[in-house]
PDB file of N, CA and C in Angstrom:
ATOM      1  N   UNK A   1     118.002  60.247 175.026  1.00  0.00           N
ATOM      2  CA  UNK A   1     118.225  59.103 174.158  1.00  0.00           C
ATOM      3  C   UNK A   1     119.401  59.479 173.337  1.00  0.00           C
ATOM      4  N   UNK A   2     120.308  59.332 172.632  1.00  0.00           N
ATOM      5  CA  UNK A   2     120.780  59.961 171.522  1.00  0.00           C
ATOM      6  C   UNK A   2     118.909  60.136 171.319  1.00  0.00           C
ATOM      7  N   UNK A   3     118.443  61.775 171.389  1.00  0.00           N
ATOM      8  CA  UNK A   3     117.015  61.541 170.870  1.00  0.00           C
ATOM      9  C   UNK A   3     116.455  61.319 169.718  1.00  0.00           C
ATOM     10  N   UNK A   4     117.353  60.819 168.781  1.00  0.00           N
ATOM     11  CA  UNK A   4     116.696  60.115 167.412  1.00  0.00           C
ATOM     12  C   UNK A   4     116.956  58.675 167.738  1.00  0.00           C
ATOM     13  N   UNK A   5     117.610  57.749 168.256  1.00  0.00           N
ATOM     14  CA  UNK A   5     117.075  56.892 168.456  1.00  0.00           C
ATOM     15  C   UNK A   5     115.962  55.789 169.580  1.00  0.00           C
ATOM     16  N   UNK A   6     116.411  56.514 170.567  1.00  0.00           N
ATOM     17  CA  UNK A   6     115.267  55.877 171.551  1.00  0.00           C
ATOM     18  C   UNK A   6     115.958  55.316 172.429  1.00  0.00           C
ATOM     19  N   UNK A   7     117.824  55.254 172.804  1.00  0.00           N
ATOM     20  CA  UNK A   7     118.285  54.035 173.192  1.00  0.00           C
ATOM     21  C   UNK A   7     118.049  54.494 174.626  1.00  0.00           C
ATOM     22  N   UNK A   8     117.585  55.694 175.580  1.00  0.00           N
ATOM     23  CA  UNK A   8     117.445  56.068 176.711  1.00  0.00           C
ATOM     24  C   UNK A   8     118.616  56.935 176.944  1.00  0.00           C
ATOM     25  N   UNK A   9     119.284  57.218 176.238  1.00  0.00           N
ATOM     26  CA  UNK A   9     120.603  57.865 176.746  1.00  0.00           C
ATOM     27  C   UNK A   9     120.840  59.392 176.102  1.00  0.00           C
ATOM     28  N   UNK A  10     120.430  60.695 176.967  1.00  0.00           N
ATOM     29  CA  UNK A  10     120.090  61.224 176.486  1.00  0.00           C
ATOM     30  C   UNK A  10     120.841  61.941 175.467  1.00  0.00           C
ATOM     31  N   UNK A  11     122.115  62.376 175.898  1.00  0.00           N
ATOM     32  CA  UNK A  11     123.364  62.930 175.206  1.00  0.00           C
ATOM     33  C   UNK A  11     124.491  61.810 174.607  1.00  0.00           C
ATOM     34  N   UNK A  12     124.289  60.968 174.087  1.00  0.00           N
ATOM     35  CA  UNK A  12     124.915  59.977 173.704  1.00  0.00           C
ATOM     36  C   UNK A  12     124.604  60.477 172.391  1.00  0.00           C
ATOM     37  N   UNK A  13     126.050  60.568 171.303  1.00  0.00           N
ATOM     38  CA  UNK A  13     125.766  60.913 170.100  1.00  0.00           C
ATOM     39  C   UNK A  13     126.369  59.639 169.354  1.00  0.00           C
ATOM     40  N   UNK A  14     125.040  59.008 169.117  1.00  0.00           N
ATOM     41  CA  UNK A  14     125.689  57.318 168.189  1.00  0.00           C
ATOM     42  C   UNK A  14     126.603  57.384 166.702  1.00  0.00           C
ATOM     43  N   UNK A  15     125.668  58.311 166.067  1.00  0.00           N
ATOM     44  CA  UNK A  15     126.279  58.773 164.381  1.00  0.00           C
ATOM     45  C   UNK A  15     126.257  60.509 164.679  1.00  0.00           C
ATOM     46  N   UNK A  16     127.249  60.906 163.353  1.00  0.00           N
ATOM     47  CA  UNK A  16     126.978  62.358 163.642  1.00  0.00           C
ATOM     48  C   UNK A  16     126.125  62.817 163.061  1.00  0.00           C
ATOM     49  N   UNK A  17     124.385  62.745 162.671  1.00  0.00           N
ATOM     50  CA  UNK A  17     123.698  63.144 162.573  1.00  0.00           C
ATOM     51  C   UNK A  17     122.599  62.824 163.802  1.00  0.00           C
ATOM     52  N   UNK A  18     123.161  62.021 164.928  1.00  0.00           N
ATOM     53  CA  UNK A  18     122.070  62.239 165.829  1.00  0.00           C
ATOM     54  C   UNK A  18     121.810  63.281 166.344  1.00  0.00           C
ATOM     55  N   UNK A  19     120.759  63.295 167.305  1.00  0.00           N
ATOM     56  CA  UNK A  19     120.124  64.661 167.889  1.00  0.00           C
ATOM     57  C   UNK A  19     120.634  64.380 169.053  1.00  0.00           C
ATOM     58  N   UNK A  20     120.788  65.014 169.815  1.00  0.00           N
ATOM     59  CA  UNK A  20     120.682  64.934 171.483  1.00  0.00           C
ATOM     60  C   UNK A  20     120.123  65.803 172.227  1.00  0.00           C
ATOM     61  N   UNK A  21     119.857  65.452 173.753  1.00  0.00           N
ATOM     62  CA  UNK A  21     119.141  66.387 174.187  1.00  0.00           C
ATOM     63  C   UNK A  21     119.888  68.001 174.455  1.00  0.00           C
ATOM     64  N   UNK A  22     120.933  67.765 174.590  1.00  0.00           N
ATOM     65  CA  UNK A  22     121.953  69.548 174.593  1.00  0.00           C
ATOM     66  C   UNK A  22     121.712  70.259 173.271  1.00  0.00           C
ATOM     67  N   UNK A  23     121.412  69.476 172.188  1.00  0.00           N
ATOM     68  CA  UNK A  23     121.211  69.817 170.860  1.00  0.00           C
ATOM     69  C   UNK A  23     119.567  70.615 171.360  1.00  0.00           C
ATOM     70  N   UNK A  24     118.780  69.881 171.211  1.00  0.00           N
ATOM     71  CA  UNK A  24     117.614  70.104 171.258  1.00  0.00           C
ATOM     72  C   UNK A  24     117.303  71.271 172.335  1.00  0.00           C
ATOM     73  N   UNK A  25     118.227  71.498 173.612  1.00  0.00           N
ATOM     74  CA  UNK A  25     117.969  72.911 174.519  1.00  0.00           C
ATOM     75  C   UNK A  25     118.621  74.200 174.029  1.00  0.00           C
ATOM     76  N   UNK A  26     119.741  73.714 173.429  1.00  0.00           N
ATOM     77  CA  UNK A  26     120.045  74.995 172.631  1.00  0.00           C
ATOM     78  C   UNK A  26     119.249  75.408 171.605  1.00  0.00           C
ATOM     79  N   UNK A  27     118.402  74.696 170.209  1.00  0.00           N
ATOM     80  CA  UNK A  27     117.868  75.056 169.715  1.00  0.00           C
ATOM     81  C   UNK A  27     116.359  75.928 170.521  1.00  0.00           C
ATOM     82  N   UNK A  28     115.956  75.204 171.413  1.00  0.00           N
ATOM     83  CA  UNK A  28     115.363  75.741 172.661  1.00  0.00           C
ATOM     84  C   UNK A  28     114.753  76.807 173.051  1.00  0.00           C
ATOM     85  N   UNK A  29     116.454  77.582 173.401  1.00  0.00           N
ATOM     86  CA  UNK A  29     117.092  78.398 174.302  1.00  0.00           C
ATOM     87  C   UNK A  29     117.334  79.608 173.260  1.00  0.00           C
ATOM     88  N   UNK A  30     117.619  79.360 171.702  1.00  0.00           N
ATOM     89  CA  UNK A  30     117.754  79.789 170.859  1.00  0.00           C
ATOM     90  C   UNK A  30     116.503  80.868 170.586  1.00  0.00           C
ATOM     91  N   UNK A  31     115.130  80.521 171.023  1.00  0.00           N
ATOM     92  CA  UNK A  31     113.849  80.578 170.252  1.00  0.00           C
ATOM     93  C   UNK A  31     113.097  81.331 171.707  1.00  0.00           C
ATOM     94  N   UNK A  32     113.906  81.126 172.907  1.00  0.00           N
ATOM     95  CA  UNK A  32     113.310  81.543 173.818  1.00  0.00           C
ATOM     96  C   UNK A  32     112.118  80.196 174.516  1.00  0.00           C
ATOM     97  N   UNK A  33     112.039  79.089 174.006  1.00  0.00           N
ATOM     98  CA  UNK A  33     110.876  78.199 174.060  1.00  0.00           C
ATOM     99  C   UNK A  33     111.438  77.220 175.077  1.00  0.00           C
ATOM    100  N   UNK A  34     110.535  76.319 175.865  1.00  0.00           N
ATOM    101  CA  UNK A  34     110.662  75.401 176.136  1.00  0.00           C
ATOM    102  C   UNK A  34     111.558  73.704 175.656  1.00  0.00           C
ATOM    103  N   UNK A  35     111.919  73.164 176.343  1.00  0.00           N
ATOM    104  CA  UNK A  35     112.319  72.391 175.353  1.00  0.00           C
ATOM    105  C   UNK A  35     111.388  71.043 174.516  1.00  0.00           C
ATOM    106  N   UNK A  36     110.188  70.986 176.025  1.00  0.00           N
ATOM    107  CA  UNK A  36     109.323  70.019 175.223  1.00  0.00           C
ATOM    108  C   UNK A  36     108.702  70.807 173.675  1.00  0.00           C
ATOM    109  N   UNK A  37     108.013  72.094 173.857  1.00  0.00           N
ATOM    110  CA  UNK A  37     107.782  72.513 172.678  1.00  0.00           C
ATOM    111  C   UNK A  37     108.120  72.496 171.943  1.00  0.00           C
ATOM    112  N   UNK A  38     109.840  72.649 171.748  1.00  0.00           N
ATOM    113  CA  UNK A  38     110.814  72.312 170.667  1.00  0.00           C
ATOM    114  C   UNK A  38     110.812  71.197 169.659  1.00  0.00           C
ATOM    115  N   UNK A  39     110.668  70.123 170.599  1.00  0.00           N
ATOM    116  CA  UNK A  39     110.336  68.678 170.552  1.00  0.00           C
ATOM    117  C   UNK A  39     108.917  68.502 169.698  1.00  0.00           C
ATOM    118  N   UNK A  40     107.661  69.349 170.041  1.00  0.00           N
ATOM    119  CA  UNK A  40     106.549  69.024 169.645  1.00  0.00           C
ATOM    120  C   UNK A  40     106.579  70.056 168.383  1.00  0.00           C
ATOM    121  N   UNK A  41     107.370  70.794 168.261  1.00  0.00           N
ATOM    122  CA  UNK A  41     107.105  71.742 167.066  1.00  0.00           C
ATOM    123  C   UNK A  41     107.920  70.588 166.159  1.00  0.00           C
ATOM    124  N   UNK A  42     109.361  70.231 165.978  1.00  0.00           N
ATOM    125  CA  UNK A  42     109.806  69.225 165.712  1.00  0.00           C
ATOM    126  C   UNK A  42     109.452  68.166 165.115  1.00  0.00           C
ATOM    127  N   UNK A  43     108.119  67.905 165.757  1.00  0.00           N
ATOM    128  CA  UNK A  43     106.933  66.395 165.460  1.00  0.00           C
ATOM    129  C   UNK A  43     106.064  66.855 164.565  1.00  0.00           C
ATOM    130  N   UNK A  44     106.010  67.809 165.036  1.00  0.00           N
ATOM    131  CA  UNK A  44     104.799  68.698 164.130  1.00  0.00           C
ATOM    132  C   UNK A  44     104.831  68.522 162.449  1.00  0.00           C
ATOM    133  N   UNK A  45     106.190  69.477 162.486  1.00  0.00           N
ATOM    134  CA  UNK A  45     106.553  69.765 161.085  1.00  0.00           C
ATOM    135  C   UNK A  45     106.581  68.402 160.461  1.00  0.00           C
ATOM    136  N   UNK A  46     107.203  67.771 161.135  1.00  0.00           N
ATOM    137  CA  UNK A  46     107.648  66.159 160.567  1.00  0.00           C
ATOM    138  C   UNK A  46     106.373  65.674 160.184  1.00  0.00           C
ATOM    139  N   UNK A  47     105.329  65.596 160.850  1.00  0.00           N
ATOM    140  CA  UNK A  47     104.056  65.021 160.481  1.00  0.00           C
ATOM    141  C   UNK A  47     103.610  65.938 159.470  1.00  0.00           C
ATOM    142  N   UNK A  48     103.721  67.035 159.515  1.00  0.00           N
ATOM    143  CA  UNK A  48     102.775  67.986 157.836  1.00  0.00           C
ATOM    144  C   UNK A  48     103.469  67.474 156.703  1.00  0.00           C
ATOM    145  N   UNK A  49     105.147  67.531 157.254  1.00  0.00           N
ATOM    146  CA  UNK A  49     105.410  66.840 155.826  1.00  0.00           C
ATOM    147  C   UNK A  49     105.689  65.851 155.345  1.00  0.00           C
ATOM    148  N   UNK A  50     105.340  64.792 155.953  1.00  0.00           N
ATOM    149  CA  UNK A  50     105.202  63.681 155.415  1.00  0.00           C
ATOM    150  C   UNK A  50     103.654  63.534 155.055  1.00  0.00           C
ATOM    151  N   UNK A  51     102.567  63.867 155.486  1.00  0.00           N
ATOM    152  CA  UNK A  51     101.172  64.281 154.714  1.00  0.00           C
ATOM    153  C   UNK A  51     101.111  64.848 154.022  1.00  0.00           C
ATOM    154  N   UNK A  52     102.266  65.609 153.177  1.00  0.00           N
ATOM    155  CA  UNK A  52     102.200  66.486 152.124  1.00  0.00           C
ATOM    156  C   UNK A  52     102.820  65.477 151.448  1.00  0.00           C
ATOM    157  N   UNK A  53     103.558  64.810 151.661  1.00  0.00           N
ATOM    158  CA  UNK A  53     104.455  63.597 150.873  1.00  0.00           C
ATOM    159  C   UNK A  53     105.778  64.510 150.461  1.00  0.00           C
ATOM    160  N   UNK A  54     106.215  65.337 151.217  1.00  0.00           N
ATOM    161  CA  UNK A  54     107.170  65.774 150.912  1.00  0.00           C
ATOM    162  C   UNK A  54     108.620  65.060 151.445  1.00  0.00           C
ATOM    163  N   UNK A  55     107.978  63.971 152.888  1.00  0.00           N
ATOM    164  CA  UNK A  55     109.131  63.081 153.362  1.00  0.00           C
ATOM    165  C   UNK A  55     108.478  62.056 153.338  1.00  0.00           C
ATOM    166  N   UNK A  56     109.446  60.803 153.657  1.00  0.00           N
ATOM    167  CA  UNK A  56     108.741  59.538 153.535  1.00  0.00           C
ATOM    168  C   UNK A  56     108.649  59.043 155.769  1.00  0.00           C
TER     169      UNK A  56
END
């Protein structure tokens, strides 16, 4: 997608704070991890902190 927005396109960088998927394998590749894991650790955090109310 640009993967912050959803548009299907995976490496398409719309603004320069999107994510993409080359973004997301290097961070990855970085960690030794998978890239879906990346992705779900990613979701993860995002969900604790917005239940902490630390994001909206």
């Amino acid at each position: 997608m640009c993967m912050s927005c959803g548009c299907g396109e995976p490496n398409e960088r719309h603004k320069p704070g999107d994510i993409t998927l080359d973004d997301l394998k290097t961070a990855a590749s970085n960690h030794d991890l998978e890239v879906e894991q990346t992705a779900d650790n990613i979701h993860d955090l995002a969900r604790d902190l917005k239940q902490s109310g630390q994001i909206t």
